[in-house]
PDB file of N, CA and C in Angstrom:
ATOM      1  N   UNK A   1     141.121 263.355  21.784  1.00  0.00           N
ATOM      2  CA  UNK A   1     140.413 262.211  21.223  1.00  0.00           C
ATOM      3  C   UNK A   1     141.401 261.053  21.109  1.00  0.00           C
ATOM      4  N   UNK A   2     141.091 259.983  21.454  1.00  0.00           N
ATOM      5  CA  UNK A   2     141.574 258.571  21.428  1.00  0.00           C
ATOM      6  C   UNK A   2     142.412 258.310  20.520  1.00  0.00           C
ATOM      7  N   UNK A   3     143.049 257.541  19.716  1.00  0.00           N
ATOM      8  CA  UNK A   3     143.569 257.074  18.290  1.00  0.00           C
ATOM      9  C   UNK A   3     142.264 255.349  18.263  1.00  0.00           C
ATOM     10  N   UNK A   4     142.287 255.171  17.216  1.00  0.00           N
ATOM     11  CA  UNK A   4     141.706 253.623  17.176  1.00  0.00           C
ATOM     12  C   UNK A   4     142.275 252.759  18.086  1.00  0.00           C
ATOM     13  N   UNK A   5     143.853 252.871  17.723  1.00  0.00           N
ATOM     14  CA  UNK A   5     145.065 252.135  18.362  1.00  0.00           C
ATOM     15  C   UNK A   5     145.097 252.170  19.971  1.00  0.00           C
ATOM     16  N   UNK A   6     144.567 253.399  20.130  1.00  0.00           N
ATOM     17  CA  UNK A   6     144.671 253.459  21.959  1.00  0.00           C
ATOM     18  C   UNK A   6     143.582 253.090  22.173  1.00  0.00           C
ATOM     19  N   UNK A   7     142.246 253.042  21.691  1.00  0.00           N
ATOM     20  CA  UNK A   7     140.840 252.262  22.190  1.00  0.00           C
ATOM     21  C   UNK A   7     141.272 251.206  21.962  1.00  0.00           C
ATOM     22  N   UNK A   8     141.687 250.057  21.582  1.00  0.00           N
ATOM     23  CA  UNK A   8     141.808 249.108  21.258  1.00  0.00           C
ATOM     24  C   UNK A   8     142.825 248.711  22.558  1.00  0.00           C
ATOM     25  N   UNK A   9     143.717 249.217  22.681  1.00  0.00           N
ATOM     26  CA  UNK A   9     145.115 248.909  23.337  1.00  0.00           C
ATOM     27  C   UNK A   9     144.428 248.436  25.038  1.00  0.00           C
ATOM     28  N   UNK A  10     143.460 249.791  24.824  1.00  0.00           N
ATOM     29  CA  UNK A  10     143.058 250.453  26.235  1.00  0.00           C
ATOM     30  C   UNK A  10     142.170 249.169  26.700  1.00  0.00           C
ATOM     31  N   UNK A  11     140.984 248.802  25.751  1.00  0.00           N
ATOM     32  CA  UNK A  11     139.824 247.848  25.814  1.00  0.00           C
ATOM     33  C   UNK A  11     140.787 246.642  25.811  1.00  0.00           C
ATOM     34  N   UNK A  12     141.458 246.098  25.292  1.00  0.00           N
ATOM     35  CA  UNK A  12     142.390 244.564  25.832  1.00  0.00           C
ATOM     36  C   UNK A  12     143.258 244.876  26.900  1.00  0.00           C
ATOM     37  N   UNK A  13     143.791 245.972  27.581  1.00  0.00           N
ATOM     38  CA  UNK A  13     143.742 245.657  29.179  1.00  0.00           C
ATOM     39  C   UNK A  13     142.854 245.467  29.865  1.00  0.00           C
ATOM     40  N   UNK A  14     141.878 246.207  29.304  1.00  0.00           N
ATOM     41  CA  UNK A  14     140.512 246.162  30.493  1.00  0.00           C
ATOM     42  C   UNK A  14     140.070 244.858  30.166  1.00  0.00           C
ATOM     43  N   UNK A  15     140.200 244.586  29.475  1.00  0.00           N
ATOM     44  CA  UNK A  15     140.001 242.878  29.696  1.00  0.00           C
ATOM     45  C   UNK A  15     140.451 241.608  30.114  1.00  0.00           C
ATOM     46  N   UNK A  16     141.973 241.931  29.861  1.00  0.00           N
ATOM     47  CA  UNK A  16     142.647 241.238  30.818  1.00  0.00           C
ATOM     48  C   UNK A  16     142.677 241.241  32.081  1.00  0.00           C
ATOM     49  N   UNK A  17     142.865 242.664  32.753  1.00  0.00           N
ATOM     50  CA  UNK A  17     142.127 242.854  33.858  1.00  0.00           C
ATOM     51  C   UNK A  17     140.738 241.931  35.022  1.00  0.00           C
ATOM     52  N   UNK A  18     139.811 242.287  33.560  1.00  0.00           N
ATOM     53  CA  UNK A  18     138.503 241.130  34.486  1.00  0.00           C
ATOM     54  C   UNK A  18     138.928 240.261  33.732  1.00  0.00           C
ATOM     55  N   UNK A  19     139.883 239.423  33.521  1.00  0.00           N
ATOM     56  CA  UNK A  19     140.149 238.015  33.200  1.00  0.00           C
ATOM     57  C   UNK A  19     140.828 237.546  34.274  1.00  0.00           C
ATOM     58  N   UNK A  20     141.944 238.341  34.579  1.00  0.00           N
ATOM     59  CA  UNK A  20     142.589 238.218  35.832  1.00  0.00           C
ATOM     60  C   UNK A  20     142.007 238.184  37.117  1.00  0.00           C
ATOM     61  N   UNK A  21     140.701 239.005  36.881  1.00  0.00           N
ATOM     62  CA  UNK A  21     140.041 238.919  38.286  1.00  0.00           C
ATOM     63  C   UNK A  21     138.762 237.729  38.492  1.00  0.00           C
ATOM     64  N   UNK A  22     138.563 237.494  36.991  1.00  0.00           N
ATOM     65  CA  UNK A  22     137.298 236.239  37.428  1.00  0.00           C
ATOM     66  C   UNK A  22     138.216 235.104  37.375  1.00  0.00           C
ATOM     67  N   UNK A  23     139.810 234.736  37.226  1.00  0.00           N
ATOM     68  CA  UNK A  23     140.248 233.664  37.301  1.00  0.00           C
ATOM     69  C   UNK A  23     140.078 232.981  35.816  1.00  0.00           C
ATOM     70  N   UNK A  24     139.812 233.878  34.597  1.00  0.00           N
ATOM     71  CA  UNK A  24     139.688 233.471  33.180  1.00  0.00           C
ATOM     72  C   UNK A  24     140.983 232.984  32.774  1.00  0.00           C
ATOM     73  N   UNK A  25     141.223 232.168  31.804  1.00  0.00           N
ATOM     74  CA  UNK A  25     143.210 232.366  31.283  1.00  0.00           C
ATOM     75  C   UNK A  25     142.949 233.171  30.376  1.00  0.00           C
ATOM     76  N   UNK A  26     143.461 234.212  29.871  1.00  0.00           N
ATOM     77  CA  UNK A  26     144.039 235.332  28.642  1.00  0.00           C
ATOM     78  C   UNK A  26     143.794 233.799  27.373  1.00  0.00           C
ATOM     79  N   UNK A  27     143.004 234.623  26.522  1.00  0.00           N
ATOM     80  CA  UNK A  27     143.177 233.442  24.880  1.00  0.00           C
ATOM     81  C   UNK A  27     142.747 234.394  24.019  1.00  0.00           C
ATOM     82  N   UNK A  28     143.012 233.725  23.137  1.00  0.00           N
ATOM     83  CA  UNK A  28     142.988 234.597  22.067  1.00  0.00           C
ATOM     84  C   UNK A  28     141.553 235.376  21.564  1.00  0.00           C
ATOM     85  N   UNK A  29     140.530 234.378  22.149  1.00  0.00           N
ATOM     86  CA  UNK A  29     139.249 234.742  22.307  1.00  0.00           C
ATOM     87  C   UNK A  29     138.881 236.195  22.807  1.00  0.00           C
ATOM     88  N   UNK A  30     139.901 236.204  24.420  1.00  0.00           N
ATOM     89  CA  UNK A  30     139.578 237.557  24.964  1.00  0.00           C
ATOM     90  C   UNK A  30     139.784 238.593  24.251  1.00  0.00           C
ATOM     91  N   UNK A  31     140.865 238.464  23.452  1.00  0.00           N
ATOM     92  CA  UNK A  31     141.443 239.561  22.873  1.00  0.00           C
ATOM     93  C   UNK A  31     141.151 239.929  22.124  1.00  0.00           C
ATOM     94  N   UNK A  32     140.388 238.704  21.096  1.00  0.00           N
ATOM     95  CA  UNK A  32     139.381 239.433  19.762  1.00  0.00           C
ATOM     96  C   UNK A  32     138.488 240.128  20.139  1.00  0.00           C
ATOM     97  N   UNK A  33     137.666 239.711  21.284  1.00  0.00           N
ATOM     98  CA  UNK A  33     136.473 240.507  21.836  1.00  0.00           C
ATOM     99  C   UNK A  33     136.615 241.611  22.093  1.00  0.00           C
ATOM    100  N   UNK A  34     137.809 242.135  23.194  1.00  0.00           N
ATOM    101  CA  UNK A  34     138.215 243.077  23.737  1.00  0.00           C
ATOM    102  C   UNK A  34     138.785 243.934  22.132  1.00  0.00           C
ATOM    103  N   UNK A  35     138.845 243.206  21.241  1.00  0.00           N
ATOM    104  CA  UNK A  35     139.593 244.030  20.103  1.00  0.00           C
ATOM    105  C   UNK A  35     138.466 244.608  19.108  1.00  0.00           C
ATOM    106  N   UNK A  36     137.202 244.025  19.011  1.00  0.00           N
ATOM    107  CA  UNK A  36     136.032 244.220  18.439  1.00  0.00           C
ATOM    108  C   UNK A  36     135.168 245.358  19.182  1.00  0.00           C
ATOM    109  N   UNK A  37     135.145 244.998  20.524  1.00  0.00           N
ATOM    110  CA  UNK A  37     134.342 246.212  21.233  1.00  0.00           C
ATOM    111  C   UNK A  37     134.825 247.141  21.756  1.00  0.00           C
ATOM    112  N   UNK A  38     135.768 247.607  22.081  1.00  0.00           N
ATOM    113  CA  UNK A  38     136.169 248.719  22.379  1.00  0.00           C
ATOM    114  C   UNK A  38     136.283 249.902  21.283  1.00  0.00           C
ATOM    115  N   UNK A  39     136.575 249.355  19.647  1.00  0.00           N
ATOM    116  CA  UNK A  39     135.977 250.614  19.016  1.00  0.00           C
ATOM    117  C   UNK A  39     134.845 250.903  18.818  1.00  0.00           C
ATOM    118  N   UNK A  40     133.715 250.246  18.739  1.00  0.00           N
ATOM    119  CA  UNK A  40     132.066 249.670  18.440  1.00  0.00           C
ATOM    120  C   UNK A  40     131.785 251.752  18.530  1.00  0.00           C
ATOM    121  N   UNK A  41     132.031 252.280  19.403  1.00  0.00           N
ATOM    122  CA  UNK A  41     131.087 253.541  18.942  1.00  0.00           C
ATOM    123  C   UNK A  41     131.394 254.786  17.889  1.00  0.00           C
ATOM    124  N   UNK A  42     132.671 253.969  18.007  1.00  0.00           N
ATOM    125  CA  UNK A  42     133.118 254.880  16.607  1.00  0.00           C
ATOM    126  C   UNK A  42     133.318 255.043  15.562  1.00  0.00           C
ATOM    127  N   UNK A  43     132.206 253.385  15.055  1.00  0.00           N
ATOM    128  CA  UNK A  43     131.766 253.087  13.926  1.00  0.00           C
ATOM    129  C   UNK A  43     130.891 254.638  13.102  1.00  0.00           C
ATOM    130  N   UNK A  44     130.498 254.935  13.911  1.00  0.00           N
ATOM    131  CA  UNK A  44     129.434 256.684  13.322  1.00  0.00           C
ATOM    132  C   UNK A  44     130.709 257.208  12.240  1.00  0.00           C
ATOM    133  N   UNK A  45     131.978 256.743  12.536  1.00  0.00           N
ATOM    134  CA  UNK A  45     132.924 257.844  11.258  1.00  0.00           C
ATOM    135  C   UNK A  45     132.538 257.663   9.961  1.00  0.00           C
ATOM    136  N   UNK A  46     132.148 256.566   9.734  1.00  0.00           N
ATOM    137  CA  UNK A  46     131.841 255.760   8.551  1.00  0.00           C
ATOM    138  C   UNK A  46     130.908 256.348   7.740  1.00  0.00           C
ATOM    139  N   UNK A  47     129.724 257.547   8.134  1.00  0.00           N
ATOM    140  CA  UNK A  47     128.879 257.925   8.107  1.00  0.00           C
ATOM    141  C   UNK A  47     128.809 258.757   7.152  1.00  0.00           C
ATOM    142  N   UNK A  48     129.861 260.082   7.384  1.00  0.00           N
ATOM    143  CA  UNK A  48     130.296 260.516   6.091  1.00  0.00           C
ATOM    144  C   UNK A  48     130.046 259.681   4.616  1.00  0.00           C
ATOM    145  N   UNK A  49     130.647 258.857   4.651  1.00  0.00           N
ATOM    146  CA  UNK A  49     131.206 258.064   3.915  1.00  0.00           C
ATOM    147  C   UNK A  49     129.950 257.689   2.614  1.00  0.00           C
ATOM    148  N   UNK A  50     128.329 257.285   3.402  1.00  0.00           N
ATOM    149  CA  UNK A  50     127.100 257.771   3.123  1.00  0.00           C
ATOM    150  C   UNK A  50     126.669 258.521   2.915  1.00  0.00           C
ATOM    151  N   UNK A  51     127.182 259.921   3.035  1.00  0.00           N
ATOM    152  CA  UNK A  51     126.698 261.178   2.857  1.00  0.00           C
ATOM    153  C   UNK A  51     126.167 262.036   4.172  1.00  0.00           C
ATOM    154  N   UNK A  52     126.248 261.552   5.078  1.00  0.00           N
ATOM    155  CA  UNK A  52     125.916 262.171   6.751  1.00  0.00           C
ATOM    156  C   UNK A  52     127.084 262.857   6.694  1.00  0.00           C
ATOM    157  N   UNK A  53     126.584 264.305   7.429  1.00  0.00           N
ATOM    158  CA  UNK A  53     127.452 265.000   8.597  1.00  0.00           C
ATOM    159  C   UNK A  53     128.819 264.148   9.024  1.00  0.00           C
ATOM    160  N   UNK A  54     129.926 265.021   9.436  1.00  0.00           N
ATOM    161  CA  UNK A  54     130.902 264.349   9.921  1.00  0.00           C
ATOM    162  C   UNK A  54     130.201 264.792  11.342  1.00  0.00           C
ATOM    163  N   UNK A  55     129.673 266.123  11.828  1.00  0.00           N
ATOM    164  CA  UNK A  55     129.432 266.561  12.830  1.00  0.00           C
ATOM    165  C   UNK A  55     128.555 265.276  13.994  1.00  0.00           C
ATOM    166  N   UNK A  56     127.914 263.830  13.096  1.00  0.00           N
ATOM    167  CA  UNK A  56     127.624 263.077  13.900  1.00  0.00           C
ATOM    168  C   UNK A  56     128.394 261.998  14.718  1.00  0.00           C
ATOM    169  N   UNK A  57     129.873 262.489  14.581  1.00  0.00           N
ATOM    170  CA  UNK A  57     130.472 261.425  15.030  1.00  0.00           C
ATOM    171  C   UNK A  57     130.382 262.439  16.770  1.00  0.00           C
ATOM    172  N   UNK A  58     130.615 261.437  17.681  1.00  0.00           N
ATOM    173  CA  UNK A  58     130.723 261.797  18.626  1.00  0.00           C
ATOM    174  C   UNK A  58     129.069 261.704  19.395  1.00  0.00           C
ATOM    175  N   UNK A  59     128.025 261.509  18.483  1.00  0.00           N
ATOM    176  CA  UNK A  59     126.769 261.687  19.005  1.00  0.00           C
ATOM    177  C   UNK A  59     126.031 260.262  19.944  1.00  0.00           C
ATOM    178  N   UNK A  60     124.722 260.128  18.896  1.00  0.00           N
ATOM    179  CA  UNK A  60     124.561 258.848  19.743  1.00  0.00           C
ATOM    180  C   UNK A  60     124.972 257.734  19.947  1.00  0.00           C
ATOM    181  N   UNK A  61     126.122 257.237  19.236  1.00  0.00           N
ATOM    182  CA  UNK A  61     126.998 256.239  19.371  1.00  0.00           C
ATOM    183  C   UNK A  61     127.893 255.948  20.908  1.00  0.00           C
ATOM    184  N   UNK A  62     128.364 257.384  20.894  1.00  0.00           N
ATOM    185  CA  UNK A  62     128.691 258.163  22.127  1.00  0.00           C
ATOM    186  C   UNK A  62     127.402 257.893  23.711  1.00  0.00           C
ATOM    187  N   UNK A  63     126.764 257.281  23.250  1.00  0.00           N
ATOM    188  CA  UNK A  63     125.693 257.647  24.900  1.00  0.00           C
ATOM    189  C   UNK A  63     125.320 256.258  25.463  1.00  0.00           C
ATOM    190  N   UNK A  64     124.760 255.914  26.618  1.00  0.00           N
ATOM    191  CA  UNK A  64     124.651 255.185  27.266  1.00  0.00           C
ATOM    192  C   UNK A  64     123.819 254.454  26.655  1.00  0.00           C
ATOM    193  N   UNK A  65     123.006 255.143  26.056  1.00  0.00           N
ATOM    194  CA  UNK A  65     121.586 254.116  25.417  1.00  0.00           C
ATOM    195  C   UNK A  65     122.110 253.456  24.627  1.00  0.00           C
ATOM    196  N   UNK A  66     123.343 253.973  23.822  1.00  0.00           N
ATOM    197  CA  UNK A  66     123.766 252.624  22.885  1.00  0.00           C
ATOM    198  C   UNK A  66     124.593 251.909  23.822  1.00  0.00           C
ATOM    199  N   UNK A  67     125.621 252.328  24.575  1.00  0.00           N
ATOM    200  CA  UNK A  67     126.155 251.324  25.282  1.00  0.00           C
ATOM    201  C   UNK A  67     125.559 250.191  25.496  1.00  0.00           C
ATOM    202  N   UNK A  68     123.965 250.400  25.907  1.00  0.00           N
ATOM    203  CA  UNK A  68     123.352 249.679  26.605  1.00  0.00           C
ATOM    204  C   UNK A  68     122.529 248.521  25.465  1.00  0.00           C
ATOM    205  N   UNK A  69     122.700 249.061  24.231  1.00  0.00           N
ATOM    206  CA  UNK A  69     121.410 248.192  23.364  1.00  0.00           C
ATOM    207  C   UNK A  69     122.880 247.665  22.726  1.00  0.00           C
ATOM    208  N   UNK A  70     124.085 247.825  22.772  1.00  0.00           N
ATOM    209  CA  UNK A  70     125.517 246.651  22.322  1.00  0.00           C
ATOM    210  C   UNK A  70     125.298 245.953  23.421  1.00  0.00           C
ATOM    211  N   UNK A  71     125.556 246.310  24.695  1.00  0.00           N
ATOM    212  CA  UNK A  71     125.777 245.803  25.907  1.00  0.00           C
ATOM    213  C   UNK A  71     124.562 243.943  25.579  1.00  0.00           C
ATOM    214  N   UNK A  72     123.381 244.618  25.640  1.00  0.00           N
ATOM    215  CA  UNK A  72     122.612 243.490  25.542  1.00  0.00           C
ATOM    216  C   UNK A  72     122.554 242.477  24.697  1.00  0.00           C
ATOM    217  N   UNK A  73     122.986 243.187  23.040  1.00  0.00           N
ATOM    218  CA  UNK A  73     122.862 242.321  21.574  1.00  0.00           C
ATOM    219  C   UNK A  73     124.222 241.580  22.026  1.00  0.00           C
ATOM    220  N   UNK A  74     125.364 242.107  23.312  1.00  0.00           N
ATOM    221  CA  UNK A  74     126.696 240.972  22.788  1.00  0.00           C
ATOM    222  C   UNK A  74     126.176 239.905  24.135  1.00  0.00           C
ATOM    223  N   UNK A  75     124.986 240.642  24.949  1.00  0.00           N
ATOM    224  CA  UNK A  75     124.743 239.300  26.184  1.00  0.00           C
ATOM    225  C   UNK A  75     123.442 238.324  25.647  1.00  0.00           C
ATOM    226  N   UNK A  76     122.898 238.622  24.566  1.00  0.00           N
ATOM    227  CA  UNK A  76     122.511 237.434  23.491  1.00  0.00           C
ATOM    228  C   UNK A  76     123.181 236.886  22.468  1.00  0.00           C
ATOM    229  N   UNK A  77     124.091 237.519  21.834  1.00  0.00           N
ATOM    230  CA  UNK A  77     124.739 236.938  20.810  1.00  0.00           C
ATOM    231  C   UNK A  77     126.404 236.008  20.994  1.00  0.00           C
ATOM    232  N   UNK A  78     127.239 236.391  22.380  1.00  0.00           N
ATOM    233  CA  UNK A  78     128.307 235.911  22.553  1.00  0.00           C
ATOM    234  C   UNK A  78     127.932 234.180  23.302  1.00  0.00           C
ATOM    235  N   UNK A  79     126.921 234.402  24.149  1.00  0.00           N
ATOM    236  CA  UNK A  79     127.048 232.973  24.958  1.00  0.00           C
ATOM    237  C   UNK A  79     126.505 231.766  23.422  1.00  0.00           C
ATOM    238  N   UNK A  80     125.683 232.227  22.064  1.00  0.00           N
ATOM    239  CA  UNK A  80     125.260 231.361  20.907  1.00  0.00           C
ATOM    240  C   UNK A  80     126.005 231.662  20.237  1.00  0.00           C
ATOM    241  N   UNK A  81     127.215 232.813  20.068  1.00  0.00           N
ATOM    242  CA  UNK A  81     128.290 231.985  18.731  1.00  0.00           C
ATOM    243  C   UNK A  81     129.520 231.327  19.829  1.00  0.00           C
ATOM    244  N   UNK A  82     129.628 231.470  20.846  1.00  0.00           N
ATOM    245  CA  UNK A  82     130.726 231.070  21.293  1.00  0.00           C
ATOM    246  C   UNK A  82     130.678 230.386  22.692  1.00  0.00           C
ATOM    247  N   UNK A  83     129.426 229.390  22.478  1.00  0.00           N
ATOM    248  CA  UNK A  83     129.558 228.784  23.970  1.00  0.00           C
ATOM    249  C   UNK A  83     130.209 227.944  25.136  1.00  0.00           C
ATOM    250  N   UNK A  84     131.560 228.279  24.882  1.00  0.00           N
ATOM    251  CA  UNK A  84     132.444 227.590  25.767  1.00  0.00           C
ATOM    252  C   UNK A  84     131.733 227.788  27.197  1.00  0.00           C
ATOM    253  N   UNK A  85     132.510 227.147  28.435  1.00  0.00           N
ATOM    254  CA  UNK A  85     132.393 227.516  29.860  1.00  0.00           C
ATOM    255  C   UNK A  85     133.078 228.625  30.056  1.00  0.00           C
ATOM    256  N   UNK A  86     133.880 229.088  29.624  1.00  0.00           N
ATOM    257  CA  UNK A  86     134.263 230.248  30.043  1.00  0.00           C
ATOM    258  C   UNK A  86     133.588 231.753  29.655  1.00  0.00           C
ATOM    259  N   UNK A  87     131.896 231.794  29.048  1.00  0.00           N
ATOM    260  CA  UNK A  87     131.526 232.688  28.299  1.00  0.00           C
ATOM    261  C   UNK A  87     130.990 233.827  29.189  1.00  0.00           C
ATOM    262  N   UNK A  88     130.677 233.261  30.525  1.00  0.00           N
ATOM    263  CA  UNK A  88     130.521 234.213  31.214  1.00  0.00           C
ATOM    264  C   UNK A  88     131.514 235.300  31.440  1.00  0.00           C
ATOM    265  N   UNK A  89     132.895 234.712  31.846  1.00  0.00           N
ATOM    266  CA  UNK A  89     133.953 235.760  31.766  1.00  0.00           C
ATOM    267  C   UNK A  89     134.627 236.438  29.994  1.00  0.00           C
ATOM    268  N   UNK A  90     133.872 235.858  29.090  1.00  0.00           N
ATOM    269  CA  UNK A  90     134.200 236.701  28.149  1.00  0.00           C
ATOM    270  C   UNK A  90     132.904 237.691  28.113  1.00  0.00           C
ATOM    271  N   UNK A  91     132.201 237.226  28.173  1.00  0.00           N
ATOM    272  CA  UNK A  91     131.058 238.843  28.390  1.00  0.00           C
ATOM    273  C   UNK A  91     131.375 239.648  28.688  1.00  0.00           C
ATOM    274  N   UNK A  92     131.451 239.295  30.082  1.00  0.00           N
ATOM    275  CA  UNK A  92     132.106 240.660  31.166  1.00  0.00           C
ATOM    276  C   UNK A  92     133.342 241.490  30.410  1.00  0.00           C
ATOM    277  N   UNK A  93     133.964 240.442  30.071  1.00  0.00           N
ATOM    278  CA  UNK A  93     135.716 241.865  29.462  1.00  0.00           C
ATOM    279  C   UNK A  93     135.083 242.128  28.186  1.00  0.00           C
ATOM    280  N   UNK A  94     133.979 241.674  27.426  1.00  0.00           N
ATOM    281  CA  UNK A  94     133.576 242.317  26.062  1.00  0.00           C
ATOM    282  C   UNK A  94     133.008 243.511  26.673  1.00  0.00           C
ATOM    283  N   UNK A  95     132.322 243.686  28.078  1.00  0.00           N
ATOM    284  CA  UNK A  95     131.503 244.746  28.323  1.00  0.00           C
ATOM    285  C   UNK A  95     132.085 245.820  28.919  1.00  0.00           C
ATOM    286  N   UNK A  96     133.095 245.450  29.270  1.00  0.00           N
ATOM    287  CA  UNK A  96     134.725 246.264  29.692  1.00  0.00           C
ATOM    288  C   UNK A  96     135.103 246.513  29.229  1.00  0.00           C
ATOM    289  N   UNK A  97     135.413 246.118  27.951  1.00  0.00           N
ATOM    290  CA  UNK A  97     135.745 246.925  27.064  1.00  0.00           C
ATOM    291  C   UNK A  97     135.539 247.869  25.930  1.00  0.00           C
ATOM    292  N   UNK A  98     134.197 247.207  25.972  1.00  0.00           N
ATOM    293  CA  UNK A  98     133.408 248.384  25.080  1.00  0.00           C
ATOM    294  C   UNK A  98     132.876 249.539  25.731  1.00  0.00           C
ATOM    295  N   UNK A  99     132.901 249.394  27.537  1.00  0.00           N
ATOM    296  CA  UNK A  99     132.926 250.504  28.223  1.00  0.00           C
ATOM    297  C   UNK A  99     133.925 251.750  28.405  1.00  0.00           C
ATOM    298  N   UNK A 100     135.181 250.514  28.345  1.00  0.00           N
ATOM    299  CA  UNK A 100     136.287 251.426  28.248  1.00  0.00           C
ATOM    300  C   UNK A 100     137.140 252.874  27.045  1.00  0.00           C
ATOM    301  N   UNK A 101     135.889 252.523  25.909  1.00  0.00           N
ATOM    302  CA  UNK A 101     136.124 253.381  25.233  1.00  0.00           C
ATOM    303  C   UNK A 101     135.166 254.797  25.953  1.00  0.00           C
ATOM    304  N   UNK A 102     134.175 254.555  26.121  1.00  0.00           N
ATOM    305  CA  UNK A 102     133.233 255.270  27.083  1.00  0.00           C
ATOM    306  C   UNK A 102     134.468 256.455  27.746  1.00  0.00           C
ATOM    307  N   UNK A 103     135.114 255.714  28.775  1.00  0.00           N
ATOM    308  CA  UNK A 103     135.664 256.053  29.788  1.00  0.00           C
ATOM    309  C   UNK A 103     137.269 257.106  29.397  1.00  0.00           C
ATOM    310  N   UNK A 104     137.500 256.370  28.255  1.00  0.00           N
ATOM    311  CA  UNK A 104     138.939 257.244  27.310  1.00  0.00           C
ATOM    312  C   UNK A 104     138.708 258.498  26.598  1.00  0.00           C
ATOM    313  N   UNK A 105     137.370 258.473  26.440  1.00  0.00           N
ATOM    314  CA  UNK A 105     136.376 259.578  25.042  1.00  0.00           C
ATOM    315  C   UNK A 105     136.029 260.634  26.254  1.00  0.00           C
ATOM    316  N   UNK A 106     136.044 260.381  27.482  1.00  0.00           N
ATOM    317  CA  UNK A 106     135.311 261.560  28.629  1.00  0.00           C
ATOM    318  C   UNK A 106     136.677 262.062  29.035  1.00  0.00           C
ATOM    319  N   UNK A 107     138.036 261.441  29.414  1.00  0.00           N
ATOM    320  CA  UNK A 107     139.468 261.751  29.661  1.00  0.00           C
ATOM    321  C   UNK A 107     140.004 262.347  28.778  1.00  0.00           C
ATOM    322  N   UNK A 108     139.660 262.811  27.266  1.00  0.00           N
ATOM    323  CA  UNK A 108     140.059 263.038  26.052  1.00  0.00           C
ATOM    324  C   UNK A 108     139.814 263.838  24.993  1.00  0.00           C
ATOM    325  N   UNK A 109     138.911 264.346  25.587  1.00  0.00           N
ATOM    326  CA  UNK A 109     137.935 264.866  25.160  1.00  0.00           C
ATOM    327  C   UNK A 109     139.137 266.493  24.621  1.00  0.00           C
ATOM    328  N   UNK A 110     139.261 267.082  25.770  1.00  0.00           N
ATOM    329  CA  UNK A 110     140.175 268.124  25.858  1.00  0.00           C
ATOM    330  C   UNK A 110     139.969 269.605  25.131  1.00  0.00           C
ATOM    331  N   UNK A 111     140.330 270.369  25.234  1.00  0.00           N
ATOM    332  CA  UNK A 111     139.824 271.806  25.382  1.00  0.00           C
ATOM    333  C   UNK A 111     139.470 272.210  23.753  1.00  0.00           C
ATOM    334  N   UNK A 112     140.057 272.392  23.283  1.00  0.00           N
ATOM    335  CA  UNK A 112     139.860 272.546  21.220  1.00  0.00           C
ATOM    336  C   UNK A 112     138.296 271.618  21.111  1.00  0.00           C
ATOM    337  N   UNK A 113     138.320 270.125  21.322  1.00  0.00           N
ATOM    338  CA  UNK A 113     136.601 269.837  20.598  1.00  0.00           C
ATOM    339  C   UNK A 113     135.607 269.999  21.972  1.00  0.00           C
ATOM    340  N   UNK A 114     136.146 270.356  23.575  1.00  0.00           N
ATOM    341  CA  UNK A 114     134.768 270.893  24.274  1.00  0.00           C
ATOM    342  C   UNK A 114     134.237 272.465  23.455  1.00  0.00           C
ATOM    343  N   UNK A 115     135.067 273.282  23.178  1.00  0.00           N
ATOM    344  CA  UNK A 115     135.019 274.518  22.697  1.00  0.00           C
ATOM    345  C   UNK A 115     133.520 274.131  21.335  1.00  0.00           C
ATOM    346  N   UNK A 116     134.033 272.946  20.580  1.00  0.00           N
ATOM    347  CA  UNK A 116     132.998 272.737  19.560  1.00  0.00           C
ATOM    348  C   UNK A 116     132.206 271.902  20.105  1.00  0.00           C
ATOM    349  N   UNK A 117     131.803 271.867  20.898  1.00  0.00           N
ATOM    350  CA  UNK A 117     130.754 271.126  21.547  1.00  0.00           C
ATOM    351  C   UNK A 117     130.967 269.622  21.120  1.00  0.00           C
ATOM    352  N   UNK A 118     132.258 269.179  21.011  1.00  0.00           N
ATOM    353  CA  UNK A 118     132.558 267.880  20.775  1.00  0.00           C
ATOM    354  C   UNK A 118     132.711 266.371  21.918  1.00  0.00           C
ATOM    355  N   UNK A 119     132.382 267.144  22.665  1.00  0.00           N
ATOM    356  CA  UNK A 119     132.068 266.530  24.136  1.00  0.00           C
ATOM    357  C   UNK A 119     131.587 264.900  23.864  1.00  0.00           C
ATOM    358  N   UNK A 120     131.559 264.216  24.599  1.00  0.00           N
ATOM    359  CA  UNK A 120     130.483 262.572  24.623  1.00  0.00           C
ATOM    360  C   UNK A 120     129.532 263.271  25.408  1.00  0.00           C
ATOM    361  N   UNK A 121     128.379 262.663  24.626  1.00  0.00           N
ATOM    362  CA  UNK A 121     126.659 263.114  25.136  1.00  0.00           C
ATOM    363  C   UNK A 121     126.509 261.803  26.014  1.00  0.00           C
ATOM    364  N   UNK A 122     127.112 261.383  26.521  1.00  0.00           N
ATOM    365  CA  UNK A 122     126.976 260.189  27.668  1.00  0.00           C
ATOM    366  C   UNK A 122     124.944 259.974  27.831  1.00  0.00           C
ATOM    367  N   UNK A 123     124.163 261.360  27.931  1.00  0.00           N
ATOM    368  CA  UNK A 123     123.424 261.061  27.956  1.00  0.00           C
ATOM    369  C   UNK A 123     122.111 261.732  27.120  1.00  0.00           C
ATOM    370  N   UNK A 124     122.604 261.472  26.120  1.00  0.00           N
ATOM    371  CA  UNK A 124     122.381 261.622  24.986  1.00  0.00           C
ATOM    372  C   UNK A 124     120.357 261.115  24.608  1.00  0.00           C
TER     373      UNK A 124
END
């Protein structure tokens, strides 16, 4: 499993990355974004905290369908709090990077929490 620190680390390369590739400059902008979404599914820890299962971390936070209903709330909500010209290329590395936790949680997973069925339900 990830640390916070390595989703985070991981999601602001991947953003620099498609910054570098749509011709964006690196600002500080990218990096908050890339620093906000790349933990976004592992907000579920918190849950406990309410009185839920710890056993829900890893669940639907974990699956595409949420990927997909962040994916959309940050492609309505980023171009109206932050409409520079460059918002198209901050989308994209917000969506890179909140993918990229996706992509660290399936590499990471590793033998002790597959055993507990701690797997990402990708499709959940």
């Amino acid at each position: 499993m990830a640390s916070p620190i390595g989703h985070v680390a991981f999601g602001a390369a991947a953003a620099v990355v498609v910054a570098r590739v749509t011709g964006s400059p690196d600002s500080a902008a990218l990096w908050a974004r890339a620093a906000v979404a790349s933990p976004i599914p592992d907000f579920d820890v918190a849950l406990p905290l309410l009185g839920f299962s710890e056993r829900l971390h890893r669940n639907g936070t974990h699956s595409l369908l949420f990927a997909a209903a962040v994916i959309g709330a940050g492609l309505w909500a980023i171009p109206r709090l932050a409409p520079t010209p460059q918002a198209p290329a901050l989308v994209l590395a917000w969506i890179v990077a909140l993918l990229s936790h996706y992509a660290l949680d399936v590499v990471t997973t590793g033998p002790t929490l597959g055993k507990l069925g701690w797997g990402v339900p990708l499709f959940w």
